[in-house]
Protein backbone atom coordinates (compact mmCIF):
# COMPACT_ATOMS: atom_id res chain seq x y z
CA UNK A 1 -15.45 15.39 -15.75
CA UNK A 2 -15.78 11.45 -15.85
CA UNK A 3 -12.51 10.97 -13.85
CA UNK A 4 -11.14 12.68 -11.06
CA UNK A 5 -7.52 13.01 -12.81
CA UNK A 6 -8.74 13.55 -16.46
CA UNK A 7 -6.54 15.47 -18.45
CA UNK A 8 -3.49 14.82 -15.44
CA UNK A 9 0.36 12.92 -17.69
CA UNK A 10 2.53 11.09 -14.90
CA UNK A 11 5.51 9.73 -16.15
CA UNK A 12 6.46 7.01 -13.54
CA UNK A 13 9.74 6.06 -13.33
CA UNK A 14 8.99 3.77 -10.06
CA UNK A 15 10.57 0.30 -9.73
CA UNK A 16 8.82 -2.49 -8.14
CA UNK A 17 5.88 -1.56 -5.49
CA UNK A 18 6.52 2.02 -3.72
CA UNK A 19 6.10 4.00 -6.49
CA UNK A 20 4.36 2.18 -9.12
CA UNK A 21 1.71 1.55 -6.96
CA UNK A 22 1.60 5.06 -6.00
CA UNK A 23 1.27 5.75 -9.80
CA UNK A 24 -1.27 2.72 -10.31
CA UNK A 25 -4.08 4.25 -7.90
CA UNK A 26 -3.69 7.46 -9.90
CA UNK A 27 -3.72 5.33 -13.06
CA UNK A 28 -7.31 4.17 -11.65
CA UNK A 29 -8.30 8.07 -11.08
CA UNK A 30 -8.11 8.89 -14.81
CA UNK A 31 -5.01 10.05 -15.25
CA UNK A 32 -2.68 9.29 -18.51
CA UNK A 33 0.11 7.25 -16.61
CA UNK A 34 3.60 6.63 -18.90
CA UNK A 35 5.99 4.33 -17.02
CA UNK A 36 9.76 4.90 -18.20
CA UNK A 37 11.86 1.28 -18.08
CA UNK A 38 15.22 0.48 -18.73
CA UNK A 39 15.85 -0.46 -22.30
CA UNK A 40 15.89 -4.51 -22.15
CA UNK A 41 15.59 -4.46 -18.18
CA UNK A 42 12.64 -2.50 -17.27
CA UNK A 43 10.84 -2.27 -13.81
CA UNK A 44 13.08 -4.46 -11.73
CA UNK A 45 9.53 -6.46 -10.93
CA UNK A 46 8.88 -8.00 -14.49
CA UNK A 47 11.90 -10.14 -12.82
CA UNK A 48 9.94 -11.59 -10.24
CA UNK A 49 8.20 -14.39 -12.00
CA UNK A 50 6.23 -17.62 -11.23
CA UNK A 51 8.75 -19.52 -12.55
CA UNK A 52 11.45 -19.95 -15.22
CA UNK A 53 8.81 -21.44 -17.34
CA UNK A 54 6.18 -19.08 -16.68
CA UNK A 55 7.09 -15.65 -17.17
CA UNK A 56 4.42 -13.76 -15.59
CA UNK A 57 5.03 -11.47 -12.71
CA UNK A 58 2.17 -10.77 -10.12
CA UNK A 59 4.04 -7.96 -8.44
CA UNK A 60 4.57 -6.09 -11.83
CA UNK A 61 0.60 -6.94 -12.87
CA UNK A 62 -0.42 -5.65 -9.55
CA UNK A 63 1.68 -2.14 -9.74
CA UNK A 64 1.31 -1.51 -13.43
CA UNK A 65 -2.26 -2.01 -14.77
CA UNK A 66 -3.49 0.82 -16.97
CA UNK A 67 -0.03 2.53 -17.95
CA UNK A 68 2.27 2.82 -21.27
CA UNK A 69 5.21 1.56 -21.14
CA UNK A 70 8.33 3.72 -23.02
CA UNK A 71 11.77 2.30 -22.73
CA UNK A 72 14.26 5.16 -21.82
CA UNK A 73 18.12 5.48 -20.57
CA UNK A 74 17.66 8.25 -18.03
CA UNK A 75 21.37 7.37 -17.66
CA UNK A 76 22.42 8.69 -21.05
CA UNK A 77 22.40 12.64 -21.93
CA UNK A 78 20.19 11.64 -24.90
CA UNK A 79 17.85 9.56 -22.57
CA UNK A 80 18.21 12.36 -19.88
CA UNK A 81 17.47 15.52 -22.73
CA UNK A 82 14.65 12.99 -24.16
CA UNK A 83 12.91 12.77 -20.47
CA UNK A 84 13.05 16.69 -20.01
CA UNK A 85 10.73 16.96 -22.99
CA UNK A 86 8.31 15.20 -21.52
CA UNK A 87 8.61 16.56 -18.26
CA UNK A 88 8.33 20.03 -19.28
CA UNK A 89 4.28 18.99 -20.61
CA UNK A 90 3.79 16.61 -17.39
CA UNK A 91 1.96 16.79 -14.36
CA UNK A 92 3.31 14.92 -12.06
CA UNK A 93 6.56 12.56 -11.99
CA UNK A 94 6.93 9.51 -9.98
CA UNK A 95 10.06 8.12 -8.88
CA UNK A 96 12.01 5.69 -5.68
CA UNK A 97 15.56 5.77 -6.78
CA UNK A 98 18.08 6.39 -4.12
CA UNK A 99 17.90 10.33 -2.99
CA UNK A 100 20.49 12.05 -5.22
CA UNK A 101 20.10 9.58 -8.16
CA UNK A 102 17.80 11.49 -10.70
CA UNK A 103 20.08 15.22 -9.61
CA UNK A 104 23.03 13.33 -10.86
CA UNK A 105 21.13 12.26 -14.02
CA UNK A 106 20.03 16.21 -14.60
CA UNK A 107 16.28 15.52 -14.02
CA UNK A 108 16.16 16.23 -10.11
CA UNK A 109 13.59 18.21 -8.47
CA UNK A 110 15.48 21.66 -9.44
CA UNK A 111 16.21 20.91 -12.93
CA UNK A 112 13.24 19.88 -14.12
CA UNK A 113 10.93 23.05 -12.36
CA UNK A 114 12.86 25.13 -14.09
CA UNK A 115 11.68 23.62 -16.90
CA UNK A 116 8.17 23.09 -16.00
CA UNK A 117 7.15 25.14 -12.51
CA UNK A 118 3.71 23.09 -12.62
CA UNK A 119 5.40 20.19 -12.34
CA UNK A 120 4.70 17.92 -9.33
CA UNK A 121 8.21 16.18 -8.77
CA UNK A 122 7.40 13.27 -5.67
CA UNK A 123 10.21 10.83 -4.39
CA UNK A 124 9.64 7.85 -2.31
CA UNK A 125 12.99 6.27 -0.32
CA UNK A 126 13.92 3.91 2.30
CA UNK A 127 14.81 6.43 5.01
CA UNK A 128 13.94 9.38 4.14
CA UNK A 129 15.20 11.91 1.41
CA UNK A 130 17.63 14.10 4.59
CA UNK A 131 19.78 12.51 7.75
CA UNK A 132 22.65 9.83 7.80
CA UNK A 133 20.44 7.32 6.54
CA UNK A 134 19.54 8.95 2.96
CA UNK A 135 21.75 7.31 0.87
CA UNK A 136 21.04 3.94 2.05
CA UNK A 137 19.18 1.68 -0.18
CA UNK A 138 16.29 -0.40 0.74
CA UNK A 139 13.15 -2.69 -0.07
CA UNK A 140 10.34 -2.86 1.96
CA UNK A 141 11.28 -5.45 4.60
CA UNK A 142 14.05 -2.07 5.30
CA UNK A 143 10.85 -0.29 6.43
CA UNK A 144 9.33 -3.10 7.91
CA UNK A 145 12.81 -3.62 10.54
CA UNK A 146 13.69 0.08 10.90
CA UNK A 147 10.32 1.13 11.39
CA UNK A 148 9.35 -1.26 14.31
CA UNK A 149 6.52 -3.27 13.12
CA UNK A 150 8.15 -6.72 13.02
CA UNK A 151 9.29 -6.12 17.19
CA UNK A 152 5.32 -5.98 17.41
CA UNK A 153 4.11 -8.87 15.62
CA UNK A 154 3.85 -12.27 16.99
CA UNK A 155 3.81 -13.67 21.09
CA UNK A 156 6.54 -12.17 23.69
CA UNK A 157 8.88 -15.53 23.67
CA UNK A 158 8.95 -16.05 20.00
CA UNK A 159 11.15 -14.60 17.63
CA UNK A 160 9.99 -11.95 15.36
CA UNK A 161 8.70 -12.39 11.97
CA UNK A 162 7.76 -9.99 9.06
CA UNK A 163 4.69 -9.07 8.18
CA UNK A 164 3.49 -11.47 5.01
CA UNK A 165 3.03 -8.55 2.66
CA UNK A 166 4.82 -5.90 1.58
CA UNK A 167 3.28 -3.82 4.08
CA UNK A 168 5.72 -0.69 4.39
CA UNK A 169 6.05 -0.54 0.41
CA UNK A 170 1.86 -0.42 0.22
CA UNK A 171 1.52 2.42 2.95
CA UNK A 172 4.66 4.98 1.75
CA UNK A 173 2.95 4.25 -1.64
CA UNK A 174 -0.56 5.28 -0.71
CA UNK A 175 1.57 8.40 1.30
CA UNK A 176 2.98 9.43 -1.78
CA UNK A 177 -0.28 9.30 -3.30
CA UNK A 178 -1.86 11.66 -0.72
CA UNK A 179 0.92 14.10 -1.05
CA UNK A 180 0.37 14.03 -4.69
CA UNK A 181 -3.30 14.70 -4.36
CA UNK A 182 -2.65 17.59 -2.14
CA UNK A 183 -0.02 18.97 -4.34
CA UNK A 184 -2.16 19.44 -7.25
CA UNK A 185 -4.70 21.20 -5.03
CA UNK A 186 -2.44 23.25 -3.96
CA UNK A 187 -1.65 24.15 -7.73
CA UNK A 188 -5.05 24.96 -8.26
CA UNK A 189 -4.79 27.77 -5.96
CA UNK A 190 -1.23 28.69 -6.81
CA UNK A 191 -0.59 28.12 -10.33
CA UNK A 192 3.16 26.44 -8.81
CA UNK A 193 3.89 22.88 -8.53
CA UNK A 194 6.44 21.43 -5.34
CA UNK A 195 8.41 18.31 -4.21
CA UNK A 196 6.61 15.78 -2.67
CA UNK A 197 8.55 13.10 -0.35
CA UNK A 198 7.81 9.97 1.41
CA UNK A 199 9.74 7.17 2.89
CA UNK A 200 9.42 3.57 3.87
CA UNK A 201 10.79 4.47 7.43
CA UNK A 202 8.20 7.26 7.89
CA UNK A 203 4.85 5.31 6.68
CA UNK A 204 5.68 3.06 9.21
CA UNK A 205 5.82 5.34 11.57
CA UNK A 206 2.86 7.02 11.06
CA UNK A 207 1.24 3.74 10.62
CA UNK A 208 2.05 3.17 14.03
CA UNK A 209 1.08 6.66 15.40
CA UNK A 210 -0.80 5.56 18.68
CA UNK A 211 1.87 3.14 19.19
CA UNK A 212 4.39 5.81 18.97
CA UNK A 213 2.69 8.24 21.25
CA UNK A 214 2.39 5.65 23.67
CA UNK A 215 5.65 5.58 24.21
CA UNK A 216 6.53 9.07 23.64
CA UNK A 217 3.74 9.92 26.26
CA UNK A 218 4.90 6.96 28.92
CA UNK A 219 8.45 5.93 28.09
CA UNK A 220 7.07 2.76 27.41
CA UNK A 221 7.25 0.47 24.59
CA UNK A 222 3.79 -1.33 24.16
CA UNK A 223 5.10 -4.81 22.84
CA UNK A 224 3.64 -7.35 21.02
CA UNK A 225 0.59 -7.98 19.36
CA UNK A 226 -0.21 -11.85 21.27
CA UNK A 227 -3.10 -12.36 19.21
CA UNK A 228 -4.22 -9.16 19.95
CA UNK A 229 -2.87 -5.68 20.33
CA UNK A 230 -1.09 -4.20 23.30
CA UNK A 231 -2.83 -1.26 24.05
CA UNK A 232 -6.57 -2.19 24.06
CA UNK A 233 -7.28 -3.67 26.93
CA UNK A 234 -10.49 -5.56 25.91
CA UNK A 235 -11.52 -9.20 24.59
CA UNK A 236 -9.74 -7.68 21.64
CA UNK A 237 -7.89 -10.58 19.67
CA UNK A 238 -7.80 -14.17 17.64
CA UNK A 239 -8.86 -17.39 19.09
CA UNK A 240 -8.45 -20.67 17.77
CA UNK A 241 -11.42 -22.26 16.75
CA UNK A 242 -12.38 -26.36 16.38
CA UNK A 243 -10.94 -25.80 12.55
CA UNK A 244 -9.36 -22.54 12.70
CA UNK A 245 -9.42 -19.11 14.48
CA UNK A 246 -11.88 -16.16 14.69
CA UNK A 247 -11.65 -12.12 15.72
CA UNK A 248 -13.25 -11.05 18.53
CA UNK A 249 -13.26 -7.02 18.19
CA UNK A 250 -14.01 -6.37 21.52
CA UNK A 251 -17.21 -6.72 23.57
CA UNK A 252 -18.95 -3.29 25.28
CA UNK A 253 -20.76 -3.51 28.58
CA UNK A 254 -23.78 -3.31 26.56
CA UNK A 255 -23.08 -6.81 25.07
CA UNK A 256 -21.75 -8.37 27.78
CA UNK A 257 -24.19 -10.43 28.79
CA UNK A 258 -25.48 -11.73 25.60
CA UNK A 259 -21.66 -12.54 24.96
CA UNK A 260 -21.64 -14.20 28.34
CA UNK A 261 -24.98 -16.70 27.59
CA UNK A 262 -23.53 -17.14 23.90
CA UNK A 263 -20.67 -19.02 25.58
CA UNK A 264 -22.27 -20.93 27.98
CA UNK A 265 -20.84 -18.71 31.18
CA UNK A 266 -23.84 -17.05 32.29
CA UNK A 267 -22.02 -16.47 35.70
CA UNK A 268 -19.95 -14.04 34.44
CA UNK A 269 -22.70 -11.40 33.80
CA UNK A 270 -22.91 -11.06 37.25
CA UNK A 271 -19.09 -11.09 38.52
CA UNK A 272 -18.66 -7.71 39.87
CA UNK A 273 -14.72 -7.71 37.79
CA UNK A 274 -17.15 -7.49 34.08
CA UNK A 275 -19.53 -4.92 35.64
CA UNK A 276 -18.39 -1.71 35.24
CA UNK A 277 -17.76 0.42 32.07
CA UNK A 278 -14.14 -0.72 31.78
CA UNK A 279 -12.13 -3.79 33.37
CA UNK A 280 -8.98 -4.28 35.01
CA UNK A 281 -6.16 -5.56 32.69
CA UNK A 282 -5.91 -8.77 34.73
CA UNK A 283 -8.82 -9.43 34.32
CA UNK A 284 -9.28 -8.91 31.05
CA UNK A 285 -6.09 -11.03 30.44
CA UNK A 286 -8.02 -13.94 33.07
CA UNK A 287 -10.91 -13.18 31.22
CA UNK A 288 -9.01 -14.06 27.67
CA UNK A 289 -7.38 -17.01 29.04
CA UNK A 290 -10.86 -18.54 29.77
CA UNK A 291 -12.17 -17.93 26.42
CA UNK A 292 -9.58 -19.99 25.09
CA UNK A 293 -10.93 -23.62 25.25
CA UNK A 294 -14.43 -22.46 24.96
CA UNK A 295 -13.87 -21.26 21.37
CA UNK A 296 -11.78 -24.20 20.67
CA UNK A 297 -15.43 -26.21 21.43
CA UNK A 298 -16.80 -24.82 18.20
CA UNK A 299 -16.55 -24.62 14.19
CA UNK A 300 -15.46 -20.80 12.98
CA UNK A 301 -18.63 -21.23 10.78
CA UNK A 302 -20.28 -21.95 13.95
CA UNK A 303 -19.01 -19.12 15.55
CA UNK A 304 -19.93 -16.52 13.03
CA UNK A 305 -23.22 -17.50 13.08
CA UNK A 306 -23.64 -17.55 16.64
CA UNK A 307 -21.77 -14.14 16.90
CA UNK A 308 -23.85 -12.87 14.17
CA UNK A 309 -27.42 -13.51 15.54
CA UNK A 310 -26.12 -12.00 19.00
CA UNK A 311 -24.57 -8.88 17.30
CA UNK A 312 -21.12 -9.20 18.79
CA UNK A 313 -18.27 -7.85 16.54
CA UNK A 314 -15.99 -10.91 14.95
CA UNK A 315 -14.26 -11.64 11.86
CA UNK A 316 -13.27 -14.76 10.89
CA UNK A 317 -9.58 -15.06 10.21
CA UNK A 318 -9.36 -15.83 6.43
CA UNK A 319 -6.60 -16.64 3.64
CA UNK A 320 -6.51 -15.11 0.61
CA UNK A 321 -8.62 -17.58 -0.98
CA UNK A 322 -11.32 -17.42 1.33
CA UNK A 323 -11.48 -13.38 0.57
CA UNK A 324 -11.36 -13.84 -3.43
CA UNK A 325 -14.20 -16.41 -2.85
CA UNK A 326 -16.18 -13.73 -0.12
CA UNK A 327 -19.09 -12.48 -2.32
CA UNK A 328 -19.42 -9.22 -0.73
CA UNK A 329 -15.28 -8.04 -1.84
CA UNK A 330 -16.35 -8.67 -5.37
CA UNK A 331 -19.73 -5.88 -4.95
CA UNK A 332 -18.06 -3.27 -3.46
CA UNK A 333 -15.08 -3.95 -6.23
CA UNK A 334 -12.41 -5.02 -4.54
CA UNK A 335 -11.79 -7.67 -6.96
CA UNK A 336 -13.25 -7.11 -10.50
CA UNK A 337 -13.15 -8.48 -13.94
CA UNK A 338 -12.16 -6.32 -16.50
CA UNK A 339 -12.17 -7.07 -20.27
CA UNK A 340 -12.32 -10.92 -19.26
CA UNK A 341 -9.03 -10.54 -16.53
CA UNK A 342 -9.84 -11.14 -12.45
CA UNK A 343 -7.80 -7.90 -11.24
CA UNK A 344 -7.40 -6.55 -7.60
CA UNK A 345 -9.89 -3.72 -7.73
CA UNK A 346 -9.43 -0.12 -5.86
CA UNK A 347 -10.34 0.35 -2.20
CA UNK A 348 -12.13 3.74 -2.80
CA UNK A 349 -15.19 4.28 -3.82
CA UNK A 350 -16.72 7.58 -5.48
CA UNK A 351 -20.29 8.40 -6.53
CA UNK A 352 -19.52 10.84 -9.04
CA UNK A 353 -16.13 10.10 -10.04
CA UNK A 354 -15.89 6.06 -10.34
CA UNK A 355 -11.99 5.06 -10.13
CA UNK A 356 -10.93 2.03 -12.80
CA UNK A 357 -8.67 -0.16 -12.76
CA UNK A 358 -7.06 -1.32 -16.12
CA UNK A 359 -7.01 -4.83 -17.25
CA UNK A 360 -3.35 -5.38 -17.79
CA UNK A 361 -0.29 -4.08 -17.43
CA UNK A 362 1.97 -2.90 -20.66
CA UNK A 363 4.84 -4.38 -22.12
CA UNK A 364 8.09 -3.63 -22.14
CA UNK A 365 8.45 -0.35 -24.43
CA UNK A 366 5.35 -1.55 -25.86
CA UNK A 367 4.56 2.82 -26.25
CA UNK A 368 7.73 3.95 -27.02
CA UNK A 369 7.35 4.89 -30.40
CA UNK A 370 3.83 6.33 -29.58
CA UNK A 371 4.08 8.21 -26.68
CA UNK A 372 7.57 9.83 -27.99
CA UNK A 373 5.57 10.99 -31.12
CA UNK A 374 3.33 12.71 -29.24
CA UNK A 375 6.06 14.67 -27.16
CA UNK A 376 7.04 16.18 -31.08
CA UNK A 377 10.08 13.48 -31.63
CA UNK A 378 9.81 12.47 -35.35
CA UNK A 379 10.62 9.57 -36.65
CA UNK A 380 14.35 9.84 -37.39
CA UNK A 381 14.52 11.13 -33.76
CA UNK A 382 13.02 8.12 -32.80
CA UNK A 383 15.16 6.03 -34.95
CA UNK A 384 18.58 7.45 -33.63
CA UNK A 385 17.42 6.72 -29.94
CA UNK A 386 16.61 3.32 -30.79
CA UNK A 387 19.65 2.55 -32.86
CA UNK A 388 22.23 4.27 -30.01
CA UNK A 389 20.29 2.13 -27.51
CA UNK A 390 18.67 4.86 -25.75
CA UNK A 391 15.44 3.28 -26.25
């Protein structure tokens, strides 16, 4: 085995992050990916371009390296009957329509296993594929709101604001990817495929499990983040720099007082409040507010450096630039260059099984022909589909 998912078809019919992503980071395991697109339309994120001059679509590159791309009318009983035949060889199919959408079309969960039992049928949604919320429709700032995380970002006083990614998309994606994973285990013992489900709503939930058991536990509501997080009650946040801000993740008794000399308060190593294994919230909060203009007396370079040598956790707070320029994200892969193309590399690493990312995403219906061919349509098949508009 070279790959972990050699020898594994997905046919993703995911539109714009939740699911193609989901079918992406399998791409990058081995396995032979097909993404089905509305004839002429496609993935709804070929739409989101740089500009009407530039074509190109960084959320489609992103969630769509590595695949083939067939154009299909799951819509039409010929585009429907088409997509059963190559369900009935697949592995695994990918979708985030609306719950109900693909039963209506005749390729739901039911359908299709009794067509292919092996199969592996996973759905991503909004809310969640049961309850009074199912047949709402929603994009990731709908898991973002619903889910809680924007009442937790920012300062108490100022209004809330998103998160400036597409945050609850990434994590039901990398859900749906785990449920995936464990479904095909599971056929390796039982010989049956299943229905895998995630939802926007949920993978923010989970994402905020502590959070969430905080309040279940307490009956309180932790609030917001203010440059920190609510619950950790330690020099645990940002602080703005002479020309920008740094992390400080927290400093443990051990480091105390070398943290203490480093900012020029050597006092406080022996103030009873910082003695002890933990400290009082108020004084951790005095403690924060006095860090303020000291860090404000120094370069973030300056910082890091100083931080460094004394072996006190930071991070300095980067944009994205300053991570595609950071040395050590290209090593570990993060980034890569493949066949010429910078790409956003995989997060996982494996010694014996290497994932790879592909170099570019497919064009629209670029495999039709191809990938049809090899389900056992000939070519006046083919033809009729393409003349009826099916493909």
């Amino acid at each position: 085995m070279t790959t972990i998912l050699e020898g594994i078809t997905v046919l993703d019919c995911g539109l714009l992050v939740q699911a193609p992503q989901a079918a992406a980071t399998l791409s990058d395991m081995g396995a032979n990916v097909i993404k089905i697109e509305l004839p002429e339309m496609g993935d709804q994120a070929r739409w989101i371009m740089f500009s009407p001059d530039d074509p190109r679509s960084a959320y489609f590159t992103a969630c769509n390296r590595g695949k083939r791309s067939v154009t299909l009318d799951l819509r039409r009983p010929d585009g429907a009957a088409t997509f059963q035949r190559m369900a009935e060889h697949a592995d695994v199919l990918i979708s985030n329509f609306k719950p109900g959408t693909m039963d209506e079309w005749g390729i739901g969960y039911e359908a299709l296993r009794a067509l292919n039992p092996r199969l592996i049928w996973a759905a991503g949604s909004a809310f969640g594929p049961i309850g009074p919320d199912a047949a709402r429709e929603g994009a990731d700032l709908s898991g973002q709101a619903a889910g809680g995380l924007i009442s937790t970002t920012g300062r108490d006083g100022d209004p809330p604001t998103p998160v400036g990614i597409t945050i609850a998309d990434h994590i039901a994606s990398q859900n749906l990817v785990s449920g995936i994973l464990g479904a095909l285990f599971a056929r390796e013992r039982t010989g049956e495929g299943q229905r895998v489900e995630v939802s926007l709503l949920g993978g923010q939930i989970w994402a905020q499990a502590p959070e969430y058991s905080h309040l279940l536990m307490t009956g309180e509501i932790p609030g917001r983040a203010n440059y920190g997080h609510p619950l950790i009650r330690a020099v645990y946040r940002i602080f703005e720099t002479a020309d920008g801000w740094i992390g400080i993740i927290g400093v443990p008794p051990a480091a105390r007082d070398v943290f203490f000399i480093l900012i020029e308060r050597p006092e406080l190593s022996v103030d009873p409040r910082f003695s002890g294994e933990t400290i009082e919230p108020a004084d951790v909060d005095w403690l924060k507010r006095e860090l303020e203009p000291t860090f404000r007396t120094k370069t973030t370079e300056t910082w890091c450096e100083l931080l460094r040598e004394a072996g006190v956790r930071y991070a300095p707070v980067r944009n994205q630039q300053e991570v595609v320029n950071d040395p050590g994200a290209w090593e570990n892969g993060y980034f890569q260059e493949v066949d010429g193309v910078r790409v956003v590399g995989t997060p996982i690493r494996m010694s014996a099984t290497p994932l790879s990312p592909g170099s570019r995403p497919p064009a629209l219906g670029e495999h039709t022909a191809e990938v049809l061919r090899e389900h056992g349509l000939d070519e006046v098949e083919i033809d009729r589909l393409q003349t009826a508009n099916v493909t």
